[in-house]
Protein backbone atom coordinates (compact mmCIF):
# COMPACT_ATOMS: atom_id res chain seq x y z
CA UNK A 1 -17.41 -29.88 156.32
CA UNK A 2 -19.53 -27.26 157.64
CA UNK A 3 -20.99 -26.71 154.45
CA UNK A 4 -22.67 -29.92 154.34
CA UNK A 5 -24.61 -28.96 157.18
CA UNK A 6 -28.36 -29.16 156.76
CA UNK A 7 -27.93 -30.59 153.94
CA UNK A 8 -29.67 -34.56 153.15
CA UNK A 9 -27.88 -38.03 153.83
CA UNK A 10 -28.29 -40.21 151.15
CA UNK A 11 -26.23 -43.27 152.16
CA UNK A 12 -24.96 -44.28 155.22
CA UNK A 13 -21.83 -47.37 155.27
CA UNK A 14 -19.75 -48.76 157.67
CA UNK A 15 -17.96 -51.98 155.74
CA UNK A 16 -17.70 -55.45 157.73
CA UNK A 17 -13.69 -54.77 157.78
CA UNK A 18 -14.99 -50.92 160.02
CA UNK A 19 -11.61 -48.91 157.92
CA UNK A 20 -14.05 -46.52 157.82
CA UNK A 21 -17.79 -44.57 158.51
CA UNK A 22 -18.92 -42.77 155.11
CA UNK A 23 -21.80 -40.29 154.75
CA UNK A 24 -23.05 -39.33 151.19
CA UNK A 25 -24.62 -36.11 151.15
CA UNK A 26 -26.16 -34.21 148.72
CA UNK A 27 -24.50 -31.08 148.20
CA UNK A 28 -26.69 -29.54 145.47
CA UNK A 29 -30.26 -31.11 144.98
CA UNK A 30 -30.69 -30.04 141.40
CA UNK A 31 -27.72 -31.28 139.33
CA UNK A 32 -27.98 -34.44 142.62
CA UNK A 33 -24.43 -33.86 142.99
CA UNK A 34 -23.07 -35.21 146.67
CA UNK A 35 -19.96 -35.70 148.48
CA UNK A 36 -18.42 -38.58 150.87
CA UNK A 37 -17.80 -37.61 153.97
CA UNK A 38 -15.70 -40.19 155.85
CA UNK A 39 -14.37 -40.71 159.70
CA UNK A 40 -11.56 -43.01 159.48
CA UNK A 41 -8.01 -43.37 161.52
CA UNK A 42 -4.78 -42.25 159.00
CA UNK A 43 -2.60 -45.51 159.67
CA UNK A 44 -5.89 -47.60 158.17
CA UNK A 45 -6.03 -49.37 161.32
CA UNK A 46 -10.26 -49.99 162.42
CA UNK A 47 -12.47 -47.58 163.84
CA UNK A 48 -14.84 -47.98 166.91
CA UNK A 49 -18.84 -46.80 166.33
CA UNK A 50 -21.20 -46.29 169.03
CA UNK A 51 -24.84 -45.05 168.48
CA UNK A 52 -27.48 -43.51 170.34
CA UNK A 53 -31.17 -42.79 169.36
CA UNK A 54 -30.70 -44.56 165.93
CA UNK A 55 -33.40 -44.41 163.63
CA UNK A 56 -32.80 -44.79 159.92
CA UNK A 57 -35.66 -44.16 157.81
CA UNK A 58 -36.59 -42.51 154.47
CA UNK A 59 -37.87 -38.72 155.15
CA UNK A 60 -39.53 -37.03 151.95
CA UNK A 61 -39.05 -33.20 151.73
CA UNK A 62 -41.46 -31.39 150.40
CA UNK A 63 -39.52 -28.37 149.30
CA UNK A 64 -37.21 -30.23 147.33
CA UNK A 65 -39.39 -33.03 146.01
CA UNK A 66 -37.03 -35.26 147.09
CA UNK A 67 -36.35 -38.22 149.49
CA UNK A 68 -33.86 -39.09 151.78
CA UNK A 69 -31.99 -40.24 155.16
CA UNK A 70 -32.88 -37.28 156.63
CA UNK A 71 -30.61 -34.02 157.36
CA UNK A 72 -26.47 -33.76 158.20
CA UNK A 73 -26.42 -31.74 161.34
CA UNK A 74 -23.73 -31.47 162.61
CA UNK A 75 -19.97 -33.09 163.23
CA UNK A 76 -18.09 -31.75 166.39
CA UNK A 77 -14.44 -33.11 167.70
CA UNK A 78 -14.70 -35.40 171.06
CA UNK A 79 -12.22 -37.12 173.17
CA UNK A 80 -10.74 -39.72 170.42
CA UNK A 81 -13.27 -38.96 167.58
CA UNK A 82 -15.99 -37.44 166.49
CA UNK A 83 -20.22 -36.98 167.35
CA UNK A 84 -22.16 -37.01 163.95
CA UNK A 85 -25.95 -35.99 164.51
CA UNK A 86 -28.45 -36.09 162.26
CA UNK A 87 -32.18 -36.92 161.84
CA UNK A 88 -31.14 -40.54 161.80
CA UNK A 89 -29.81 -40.23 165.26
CA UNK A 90 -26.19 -39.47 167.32
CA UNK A 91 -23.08 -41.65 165.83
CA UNK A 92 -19.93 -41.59 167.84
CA UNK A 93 -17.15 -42.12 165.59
CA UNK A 94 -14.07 -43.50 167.47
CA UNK A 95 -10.92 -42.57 164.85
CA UNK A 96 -8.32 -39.91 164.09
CA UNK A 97 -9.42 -38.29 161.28
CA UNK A 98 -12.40 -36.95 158.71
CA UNK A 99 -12.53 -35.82 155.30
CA UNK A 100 -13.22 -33.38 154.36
CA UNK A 101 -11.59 -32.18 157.37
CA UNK A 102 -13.67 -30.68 160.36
């Protein structure tokens, strides 16, 4: 996961059902190839999301030409989850696991 770090969000979903919280980021801007990275708990059961700061909007970056959700910051391990931060804000994912794995 940590290699997805700086790198730009593309898509943020949570699905009405909440099985899961999935970030697609691009990992290589020229051939726009990304990866899902999802928070979700192993038995399938839901997940609990909490926000702070929020603020989804389209960023364009000038040394890529290219537009998106903003930057993947960083994911870090808290009590029963995870903290996802980005330039769209602080997500606190309440589950038991990530992929790719943190």
């Amino acid at each position: 996961m940590n290699r997805l770090f700086g790198k730009n969000v593309i898509k943020i979903a949570a699905p009405q059902d909440r099985k899961e919280l999935k970030f697609e980021v691009l990992h290589d801007h020229d051939g726009f190839n990304s990866i899902n990275v999802r928070f979700f708990n192993a038995d399938n059961s839901p997940i609990t999301i909490d926000f702070s700061d929020l603020a989804i909007q389209m960023l364009f970056d000038p040394d890529t030409e290219s537009t998106s959700l903003g930057e993947f910051e960083y994911v870090k391990a808290i009590e029963n989850g995870f903290e996802v931060c980005g330039d769209f804000g602080i997500i606190w994912v309440y589950c038991d696991s990530s992929s790719p794995k943190l």
